[in-house]
N, C-alpha and C. Protein backbone atom coordinates (compact mmCIF):
# COMPACT_ATOMS: atom_id res chain seq x y z
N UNK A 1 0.83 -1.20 0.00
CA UNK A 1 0.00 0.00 0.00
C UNK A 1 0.87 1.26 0.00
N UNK A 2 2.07 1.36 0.55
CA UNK A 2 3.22 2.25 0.57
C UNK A 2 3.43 2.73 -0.78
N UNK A 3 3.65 1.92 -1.80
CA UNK A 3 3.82 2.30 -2.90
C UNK A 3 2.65 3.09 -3.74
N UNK A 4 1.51 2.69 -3.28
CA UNK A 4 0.44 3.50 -4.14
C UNK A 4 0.25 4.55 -3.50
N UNK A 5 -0.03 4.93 -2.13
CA UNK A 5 -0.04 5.77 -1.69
C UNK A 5 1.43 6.92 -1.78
N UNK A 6 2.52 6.62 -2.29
CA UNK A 6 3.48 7.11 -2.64
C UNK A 6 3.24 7.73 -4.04
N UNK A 7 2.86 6.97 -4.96
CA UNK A 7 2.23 7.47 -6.70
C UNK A 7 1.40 8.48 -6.23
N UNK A 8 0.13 8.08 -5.25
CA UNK A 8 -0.79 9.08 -5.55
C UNK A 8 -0.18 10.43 -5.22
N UNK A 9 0.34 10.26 -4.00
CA UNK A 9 0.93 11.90 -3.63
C UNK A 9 1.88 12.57 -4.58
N UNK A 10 2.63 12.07 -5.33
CA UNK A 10 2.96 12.20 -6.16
C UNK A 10 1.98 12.91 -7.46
N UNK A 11 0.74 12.31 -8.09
CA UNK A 11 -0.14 12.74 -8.65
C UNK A 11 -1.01 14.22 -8.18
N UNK A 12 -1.25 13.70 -6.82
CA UNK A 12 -1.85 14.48 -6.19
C UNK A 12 -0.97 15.96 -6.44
N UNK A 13 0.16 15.99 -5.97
CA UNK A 13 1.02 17.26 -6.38
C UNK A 13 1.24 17.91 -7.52
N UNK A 14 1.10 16.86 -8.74
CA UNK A 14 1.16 16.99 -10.15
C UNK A 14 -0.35 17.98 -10.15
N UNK A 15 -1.67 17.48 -9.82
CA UNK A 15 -2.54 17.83 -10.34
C UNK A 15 -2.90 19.23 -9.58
N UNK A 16 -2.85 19.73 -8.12
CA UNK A 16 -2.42 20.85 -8.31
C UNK A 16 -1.58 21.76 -8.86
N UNK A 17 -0.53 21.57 -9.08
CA UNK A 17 0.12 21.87 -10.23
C UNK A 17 -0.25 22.43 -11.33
N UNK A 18 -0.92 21.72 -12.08
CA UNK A 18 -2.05 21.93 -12.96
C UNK A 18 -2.87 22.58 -13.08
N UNK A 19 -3.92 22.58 -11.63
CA UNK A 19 -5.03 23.52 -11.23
C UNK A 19 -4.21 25.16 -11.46
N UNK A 20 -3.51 25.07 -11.03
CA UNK A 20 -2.83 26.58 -10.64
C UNK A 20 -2.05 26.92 -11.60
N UNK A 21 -1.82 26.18 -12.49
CA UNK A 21 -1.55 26.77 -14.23
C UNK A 21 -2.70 27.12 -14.87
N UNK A 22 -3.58 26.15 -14.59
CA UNK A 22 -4.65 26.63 -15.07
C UNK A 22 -5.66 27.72 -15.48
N UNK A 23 -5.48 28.07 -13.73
CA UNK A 23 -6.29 29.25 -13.11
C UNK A 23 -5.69 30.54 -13.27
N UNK A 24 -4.02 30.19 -13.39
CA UNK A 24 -3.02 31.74 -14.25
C UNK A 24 -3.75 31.80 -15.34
N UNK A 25 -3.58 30.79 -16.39
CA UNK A 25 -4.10 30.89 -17.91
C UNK A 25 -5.54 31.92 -17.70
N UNK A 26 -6.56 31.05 -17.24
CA UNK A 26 -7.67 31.84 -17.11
C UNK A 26 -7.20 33.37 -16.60
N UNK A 27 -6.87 33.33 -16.01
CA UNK A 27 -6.47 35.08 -15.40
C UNK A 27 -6.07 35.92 -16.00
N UNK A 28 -5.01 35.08 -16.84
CA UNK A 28 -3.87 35.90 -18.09
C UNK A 28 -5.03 37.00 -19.04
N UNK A 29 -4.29 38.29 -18.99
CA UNK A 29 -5.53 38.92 -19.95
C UNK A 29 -5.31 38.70 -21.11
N UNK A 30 -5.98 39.36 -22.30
CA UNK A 30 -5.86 39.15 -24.15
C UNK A 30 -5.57 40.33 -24.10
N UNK A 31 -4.07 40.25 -24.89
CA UNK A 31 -3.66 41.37 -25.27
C UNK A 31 -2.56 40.80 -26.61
N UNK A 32 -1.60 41.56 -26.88
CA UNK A 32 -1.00 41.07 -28.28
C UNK A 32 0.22 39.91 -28.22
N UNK A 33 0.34 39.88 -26.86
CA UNK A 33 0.73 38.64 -26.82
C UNK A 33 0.50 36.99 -26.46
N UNK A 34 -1.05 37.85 -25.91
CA UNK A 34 -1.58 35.95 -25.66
C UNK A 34 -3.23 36.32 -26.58
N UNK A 35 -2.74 35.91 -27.05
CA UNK A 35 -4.45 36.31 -27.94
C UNK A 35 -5.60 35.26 -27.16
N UNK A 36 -6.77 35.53 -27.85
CA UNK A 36 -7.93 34.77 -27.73
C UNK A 36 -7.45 33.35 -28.04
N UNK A 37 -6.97 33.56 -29.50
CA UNK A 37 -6.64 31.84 -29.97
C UNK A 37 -5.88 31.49 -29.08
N UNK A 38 -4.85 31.99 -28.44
CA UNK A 38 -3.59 31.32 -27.71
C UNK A 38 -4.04 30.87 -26.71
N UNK A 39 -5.22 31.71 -25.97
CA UNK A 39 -5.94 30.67 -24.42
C UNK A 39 -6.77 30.10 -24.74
N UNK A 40 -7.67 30.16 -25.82
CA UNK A 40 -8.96 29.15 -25.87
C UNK A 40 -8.11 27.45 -25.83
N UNK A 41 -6.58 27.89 -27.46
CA UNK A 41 -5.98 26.55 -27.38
C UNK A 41 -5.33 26.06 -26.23
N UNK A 42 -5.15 26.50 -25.86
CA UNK A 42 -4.41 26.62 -24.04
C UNK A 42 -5.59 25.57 -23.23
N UNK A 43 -6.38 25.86 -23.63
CA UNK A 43 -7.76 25.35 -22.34
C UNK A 43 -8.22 24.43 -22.84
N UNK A 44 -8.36 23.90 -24.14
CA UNK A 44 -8.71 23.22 -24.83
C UNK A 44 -7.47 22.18 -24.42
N UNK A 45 -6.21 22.18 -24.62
CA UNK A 45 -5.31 21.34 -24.27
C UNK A 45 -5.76 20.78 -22.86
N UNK A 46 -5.31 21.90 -21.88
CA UNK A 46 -5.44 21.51 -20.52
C UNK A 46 -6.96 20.67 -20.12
N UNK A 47 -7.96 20.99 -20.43
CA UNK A 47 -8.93 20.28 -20.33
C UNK A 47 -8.69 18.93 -21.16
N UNK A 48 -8.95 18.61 -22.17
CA UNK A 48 -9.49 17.60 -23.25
C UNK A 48 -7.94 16.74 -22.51
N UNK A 49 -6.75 16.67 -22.13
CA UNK A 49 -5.87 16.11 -22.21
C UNK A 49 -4.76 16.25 -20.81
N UNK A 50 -4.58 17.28 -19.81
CA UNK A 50 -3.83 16.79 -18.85
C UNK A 50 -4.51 16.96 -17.98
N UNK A 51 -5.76 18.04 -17.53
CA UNK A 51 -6.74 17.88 -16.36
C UNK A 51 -7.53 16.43 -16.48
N UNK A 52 -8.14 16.36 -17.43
CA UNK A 52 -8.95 14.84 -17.70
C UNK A 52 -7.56 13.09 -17.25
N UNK A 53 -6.97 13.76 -17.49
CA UNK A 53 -5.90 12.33 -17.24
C UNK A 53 -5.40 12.38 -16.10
N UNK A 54 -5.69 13.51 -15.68
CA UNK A 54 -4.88 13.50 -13.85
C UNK A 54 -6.12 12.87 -13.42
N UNK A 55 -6.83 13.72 -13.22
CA UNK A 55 -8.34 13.21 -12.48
C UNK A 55 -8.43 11.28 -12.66
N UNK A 56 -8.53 11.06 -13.98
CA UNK A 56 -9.16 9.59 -14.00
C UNK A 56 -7.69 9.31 -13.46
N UNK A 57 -6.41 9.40 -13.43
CA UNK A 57 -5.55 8.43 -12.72
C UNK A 57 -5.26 9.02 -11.32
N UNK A 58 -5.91 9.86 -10.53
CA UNK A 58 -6.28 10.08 -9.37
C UNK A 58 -7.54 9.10 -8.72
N UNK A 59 -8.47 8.82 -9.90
CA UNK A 59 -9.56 7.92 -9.15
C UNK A 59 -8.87 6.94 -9.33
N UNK A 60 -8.14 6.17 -10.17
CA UNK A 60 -7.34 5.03 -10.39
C UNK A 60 -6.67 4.21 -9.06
N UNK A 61 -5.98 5.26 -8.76
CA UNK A 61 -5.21 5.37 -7.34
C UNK A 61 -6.14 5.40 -5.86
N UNK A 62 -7.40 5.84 -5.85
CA UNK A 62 -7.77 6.14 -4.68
C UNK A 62 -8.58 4.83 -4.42
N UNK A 63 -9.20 4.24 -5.88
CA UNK A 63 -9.75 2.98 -5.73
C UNK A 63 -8.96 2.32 -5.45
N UNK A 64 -7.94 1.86 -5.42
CA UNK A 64 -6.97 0.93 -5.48
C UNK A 64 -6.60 1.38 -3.75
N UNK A 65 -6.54 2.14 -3.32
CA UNK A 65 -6.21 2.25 -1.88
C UNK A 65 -7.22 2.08 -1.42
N UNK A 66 -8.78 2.44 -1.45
CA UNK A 66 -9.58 2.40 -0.93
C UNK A 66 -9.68 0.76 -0.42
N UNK A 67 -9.58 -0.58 -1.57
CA UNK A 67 -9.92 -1.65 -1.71
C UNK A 67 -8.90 -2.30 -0.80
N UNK A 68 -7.94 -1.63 -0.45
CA UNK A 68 -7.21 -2.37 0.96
C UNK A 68 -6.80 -1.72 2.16
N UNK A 69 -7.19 -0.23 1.70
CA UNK A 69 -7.61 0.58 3.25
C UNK A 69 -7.82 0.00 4.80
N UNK A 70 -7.03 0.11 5.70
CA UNK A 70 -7.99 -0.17 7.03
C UNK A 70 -8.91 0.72 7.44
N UNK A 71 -10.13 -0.01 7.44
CA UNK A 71 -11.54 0.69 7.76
C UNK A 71 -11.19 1.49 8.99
N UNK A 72 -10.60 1.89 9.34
CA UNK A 72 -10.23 3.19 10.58
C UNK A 72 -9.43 4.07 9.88
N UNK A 73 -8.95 4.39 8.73
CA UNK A 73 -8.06 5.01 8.45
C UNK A 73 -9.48 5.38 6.76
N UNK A 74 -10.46 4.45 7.09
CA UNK A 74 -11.28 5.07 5.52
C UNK A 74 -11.67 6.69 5.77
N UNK A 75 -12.69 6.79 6.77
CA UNK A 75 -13.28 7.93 6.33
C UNK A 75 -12.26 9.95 6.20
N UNK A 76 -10.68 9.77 6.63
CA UNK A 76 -9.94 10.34 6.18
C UNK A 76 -9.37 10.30 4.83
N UNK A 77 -9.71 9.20 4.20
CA UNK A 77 -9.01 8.93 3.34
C UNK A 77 -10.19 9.40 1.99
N UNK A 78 -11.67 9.27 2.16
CA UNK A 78 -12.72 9.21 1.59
C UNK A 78 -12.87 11.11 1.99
N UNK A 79 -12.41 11.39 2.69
CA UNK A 79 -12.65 13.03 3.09
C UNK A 79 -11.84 13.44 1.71
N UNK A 80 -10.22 13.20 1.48
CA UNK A 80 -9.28 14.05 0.98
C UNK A 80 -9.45 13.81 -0.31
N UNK A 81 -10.18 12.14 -0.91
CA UNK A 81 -10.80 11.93 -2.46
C UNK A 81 -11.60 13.25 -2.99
N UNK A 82 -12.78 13.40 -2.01
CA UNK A 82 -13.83 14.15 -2.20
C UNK A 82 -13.18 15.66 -2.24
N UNK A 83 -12.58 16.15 -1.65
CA UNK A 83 -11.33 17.78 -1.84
C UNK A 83 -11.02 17.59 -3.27
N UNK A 84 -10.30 16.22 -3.42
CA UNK A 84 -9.62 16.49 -4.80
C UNK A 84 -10.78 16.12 -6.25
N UNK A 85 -11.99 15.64 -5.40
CA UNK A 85 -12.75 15.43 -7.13
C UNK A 85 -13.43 16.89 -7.25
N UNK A 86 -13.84 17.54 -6.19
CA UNK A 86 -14.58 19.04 -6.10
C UNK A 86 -13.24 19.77 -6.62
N UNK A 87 -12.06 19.78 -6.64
CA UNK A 87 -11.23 20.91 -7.50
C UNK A 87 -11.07 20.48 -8.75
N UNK A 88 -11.02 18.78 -9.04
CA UNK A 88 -11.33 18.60 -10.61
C UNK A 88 -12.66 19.84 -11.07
N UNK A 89 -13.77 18.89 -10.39
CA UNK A 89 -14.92 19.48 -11.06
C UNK A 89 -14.88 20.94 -11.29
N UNK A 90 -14.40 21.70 -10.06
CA UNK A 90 -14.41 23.21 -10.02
C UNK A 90 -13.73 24.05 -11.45
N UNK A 91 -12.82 23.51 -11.44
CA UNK A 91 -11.77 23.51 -12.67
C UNK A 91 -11.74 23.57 -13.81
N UNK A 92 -12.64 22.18 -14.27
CA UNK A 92 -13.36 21.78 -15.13
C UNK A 92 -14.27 22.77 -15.69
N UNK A 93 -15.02 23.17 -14.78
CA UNK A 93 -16.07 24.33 -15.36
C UNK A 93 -15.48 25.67 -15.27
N UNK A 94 -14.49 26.12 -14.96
CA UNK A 94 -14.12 27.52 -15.04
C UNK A 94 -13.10 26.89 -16.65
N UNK A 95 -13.08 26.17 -16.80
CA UNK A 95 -12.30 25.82 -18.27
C UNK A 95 -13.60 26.24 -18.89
N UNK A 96 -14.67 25.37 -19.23
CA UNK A 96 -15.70 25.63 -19.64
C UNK A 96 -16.52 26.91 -19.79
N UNK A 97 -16.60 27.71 -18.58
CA UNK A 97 -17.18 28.86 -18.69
C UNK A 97 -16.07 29.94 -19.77
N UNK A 98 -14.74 29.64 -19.63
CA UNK A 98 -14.09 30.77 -19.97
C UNK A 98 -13.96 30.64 -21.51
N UNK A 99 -14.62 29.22 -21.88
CA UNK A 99 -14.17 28.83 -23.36
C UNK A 99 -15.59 28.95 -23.93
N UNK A 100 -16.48 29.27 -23.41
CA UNK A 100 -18.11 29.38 -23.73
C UNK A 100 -17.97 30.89 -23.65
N UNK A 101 -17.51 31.97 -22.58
CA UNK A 101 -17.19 32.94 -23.03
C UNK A 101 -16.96 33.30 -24.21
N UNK A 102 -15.64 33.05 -24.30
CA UNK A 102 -14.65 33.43 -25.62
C UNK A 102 -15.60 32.90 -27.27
N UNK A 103 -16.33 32.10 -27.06
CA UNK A 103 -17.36 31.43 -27.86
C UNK A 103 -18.41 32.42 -28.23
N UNK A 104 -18.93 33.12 -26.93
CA UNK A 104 -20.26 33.92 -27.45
C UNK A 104 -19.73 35.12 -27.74
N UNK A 105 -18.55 35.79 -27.54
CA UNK A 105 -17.69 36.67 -27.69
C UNK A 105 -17.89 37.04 -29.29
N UNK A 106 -17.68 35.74 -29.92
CA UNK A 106 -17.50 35.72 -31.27
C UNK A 106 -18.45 35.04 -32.09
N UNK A 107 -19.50 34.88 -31.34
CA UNK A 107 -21.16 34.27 -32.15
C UNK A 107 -20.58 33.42 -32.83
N UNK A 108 -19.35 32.19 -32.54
CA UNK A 108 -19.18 31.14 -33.49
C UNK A 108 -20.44 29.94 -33.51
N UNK A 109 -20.92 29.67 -32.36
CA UNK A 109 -21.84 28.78 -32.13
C UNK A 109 -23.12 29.21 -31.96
N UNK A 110 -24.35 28.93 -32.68
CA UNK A 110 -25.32 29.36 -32.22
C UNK A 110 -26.22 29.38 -30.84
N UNK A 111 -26.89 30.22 -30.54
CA UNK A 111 -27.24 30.39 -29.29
C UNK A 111 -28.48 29.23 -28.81
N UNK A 112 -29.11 28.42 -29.61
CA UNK A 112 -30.11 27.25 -29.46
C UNK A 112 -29.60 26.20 -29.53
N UNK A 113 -28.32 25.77 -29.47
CA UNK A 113 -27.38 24.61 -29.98
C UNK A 113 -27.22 24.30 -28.64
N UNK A 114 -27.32 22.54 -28.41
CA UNK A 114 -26.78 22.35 -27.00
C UNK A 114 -25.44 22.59 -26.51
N UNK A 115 -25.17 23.30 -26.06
CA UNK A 115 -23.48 23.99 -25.30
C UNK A 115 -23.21 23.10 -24.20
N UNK A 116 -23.36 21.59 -24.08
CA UNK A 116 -22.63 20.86 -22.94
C UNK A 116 -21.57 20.31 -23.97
N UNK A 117 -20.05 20.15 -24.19
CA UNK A 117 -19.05 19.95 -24.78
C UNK A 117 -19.36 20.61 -25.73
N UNK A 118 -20.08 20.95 -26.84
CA UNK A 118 -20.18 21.86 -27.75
C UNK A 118 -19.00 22.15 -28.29
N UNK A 119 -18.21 22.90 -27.12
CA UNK A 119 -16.91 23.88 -27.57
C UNK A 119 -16.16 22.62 -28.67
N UNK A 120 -15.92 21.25 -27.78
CA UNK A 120 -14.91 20.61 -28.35
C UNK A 120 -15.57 20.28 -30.02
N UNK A 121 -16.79 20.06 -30.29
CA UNK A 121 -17.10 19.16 -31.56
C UNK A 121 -17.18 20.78 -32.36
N UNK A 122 -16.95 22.10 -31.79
CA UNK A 122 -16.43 22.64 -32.83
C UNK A 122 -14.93 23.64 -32.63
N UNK A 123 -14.52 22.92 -31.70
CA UNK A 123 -12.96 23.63 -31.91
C UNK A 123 -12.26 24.13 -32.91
N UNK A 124 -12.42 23.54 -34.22
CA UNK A 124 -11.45 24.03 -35.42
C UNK A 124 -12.28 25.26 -36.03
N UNK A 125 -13.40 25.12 -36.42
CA UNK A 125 -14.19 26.41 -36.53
C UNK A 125 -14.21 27.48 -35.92
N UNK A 126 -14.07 27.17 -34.93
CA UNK A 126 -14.05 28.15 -33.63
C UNK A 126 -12.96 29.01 -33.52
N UNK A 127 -11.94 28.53 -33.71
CA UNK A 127 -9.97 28.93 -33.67
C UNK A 127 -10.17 29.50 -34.90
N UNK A 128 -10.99 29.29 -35.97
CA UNK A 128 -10.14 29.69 -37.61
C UNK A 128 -10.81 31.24 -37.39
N UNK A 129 -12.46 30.53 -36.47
CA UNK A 129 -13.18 32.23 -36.86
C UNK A 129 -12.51 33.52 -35.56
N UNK A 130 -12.04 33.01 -34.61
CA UNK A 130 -10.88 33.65 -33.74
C UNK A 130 -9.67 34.24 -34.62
N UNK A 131 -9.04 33.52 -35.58
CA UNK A 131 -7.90 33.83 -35.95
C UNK A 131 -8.43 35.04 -36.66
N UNK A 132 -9.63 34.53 -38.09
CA UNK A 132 -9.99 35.38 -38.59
C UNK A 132 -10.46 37.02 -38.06
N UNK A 133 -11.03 37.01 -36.81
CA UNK A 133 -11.26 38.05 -36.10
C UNK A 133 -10.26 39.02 -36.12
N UNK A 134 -9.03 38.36 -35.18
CA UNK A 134 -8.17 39.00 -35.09
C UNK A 134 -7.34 39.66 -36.08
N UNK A 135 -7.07 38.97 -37.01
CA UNK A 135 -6.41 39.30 -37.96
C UNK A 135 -6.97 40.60 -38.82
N UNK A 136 -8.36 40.81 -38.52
CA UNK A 136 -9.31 42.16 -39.15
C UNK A 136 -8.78 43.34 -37.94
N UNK A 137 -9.24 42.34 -36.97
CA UNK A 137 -8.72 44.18 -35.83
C UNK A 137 -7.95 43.98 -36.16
N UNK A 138 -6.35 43.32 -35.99
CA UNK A 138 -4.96 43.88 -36.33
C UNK A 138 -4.50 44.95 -37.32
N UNK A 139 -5.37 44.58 -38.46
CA UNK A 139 -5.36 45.43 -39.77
C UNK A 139 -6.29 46.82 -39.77
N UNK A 140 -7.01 46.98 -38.85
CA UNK A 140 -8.17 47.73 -38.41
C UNK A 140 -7.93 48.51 -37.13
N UNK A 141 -7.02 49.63 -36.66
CA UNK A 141 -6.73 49.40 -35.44
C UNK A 141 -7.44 50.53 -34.95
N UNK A 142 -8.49 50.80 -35.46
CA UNK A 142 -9.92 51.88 -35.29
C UNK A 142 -10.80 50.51 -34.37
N UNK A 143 -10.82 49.55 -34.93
CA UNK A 143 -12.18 48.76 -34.20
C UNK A 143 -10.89 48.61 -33.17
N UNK A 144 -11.69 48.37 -31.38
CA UNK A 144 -10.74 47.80 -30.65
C UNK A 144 -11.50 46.56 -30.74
N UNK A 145 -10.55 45.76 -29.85
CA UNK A 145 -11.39 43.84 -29.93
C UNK A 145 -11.39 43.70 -28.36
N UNK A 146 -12.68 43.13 -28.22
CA UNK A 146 -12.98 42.77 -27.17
C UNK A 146 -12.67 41.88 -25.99
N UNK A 147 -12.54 42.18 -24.77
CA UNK A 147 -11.64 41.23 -23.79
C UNK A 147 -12.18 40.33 -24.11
């Protein structure tokens, strides 16, 4: 059990880690050096591919301790799971909100369309009509562009 509980903390450190790159990214403002495209793709990474893979090999790990846990040592152990799936989830949706932002920002998706993953089944549309945006204000430097 030493050893898994050794991985997880290990993980466990990784995935804050993560959270708190994350939550810079989100913070980071749009300006000419991190554009719209540069954080939507930013969030799109971090979500679809290293937040999603920490999380499932965080539950990986906690099941696997849970299943030989001594029942006096569970409900601490079932406390610190539940901390770390509420900052997945939390996370998760400030990815989401900030990429549904940046979405209605630019009327790429229509407003009657179901918006639960949405963003991802149109990511490439989404980035080209971002790029395209920008590339008009750049050339345009009468219109400003919007946070």
């Amino acid at each position: 059990m030493g050893r898994v509980k050794t991985k997880r903390a290990t993980v466990r450190q990784l995935f804050t880690k993560l959270v708190t790159k994350i939550e810079s990214t989100i913070e980071l403002p749009i300006n000419e050096r991190f554009t719209k495209v540069n954080k939507v793709e930013s969030l799109f990474d971090f979500k679809k591919n290293q937040l999603i893979e920490k999380i499932d090999e965080l539950k990986k790990l906690d099941n696997e301790i849970e299943a030989i846990i001594d029942l006096n040592d569970l409900e601490g152990e079932l406390s610190a799971i539940d901390e770390y799936g509420k900052n997945g989830i939390s996370c998760r949706t400030k990815i989401e909100r900030c990429i549904l932002l940046r979405e209605k920002e630019s009327n790429v998706i229509p407003r009657n369309e179901t918006r639960l993953f949405v963003c991802f089944l149109a990511q490439e549309p989404f980035l080209a009509k971002l790029r395209q945006n920008e590339t008009r204000n750049n050339n345009d430097s009468s219109i400003p562009e919007p946070l």
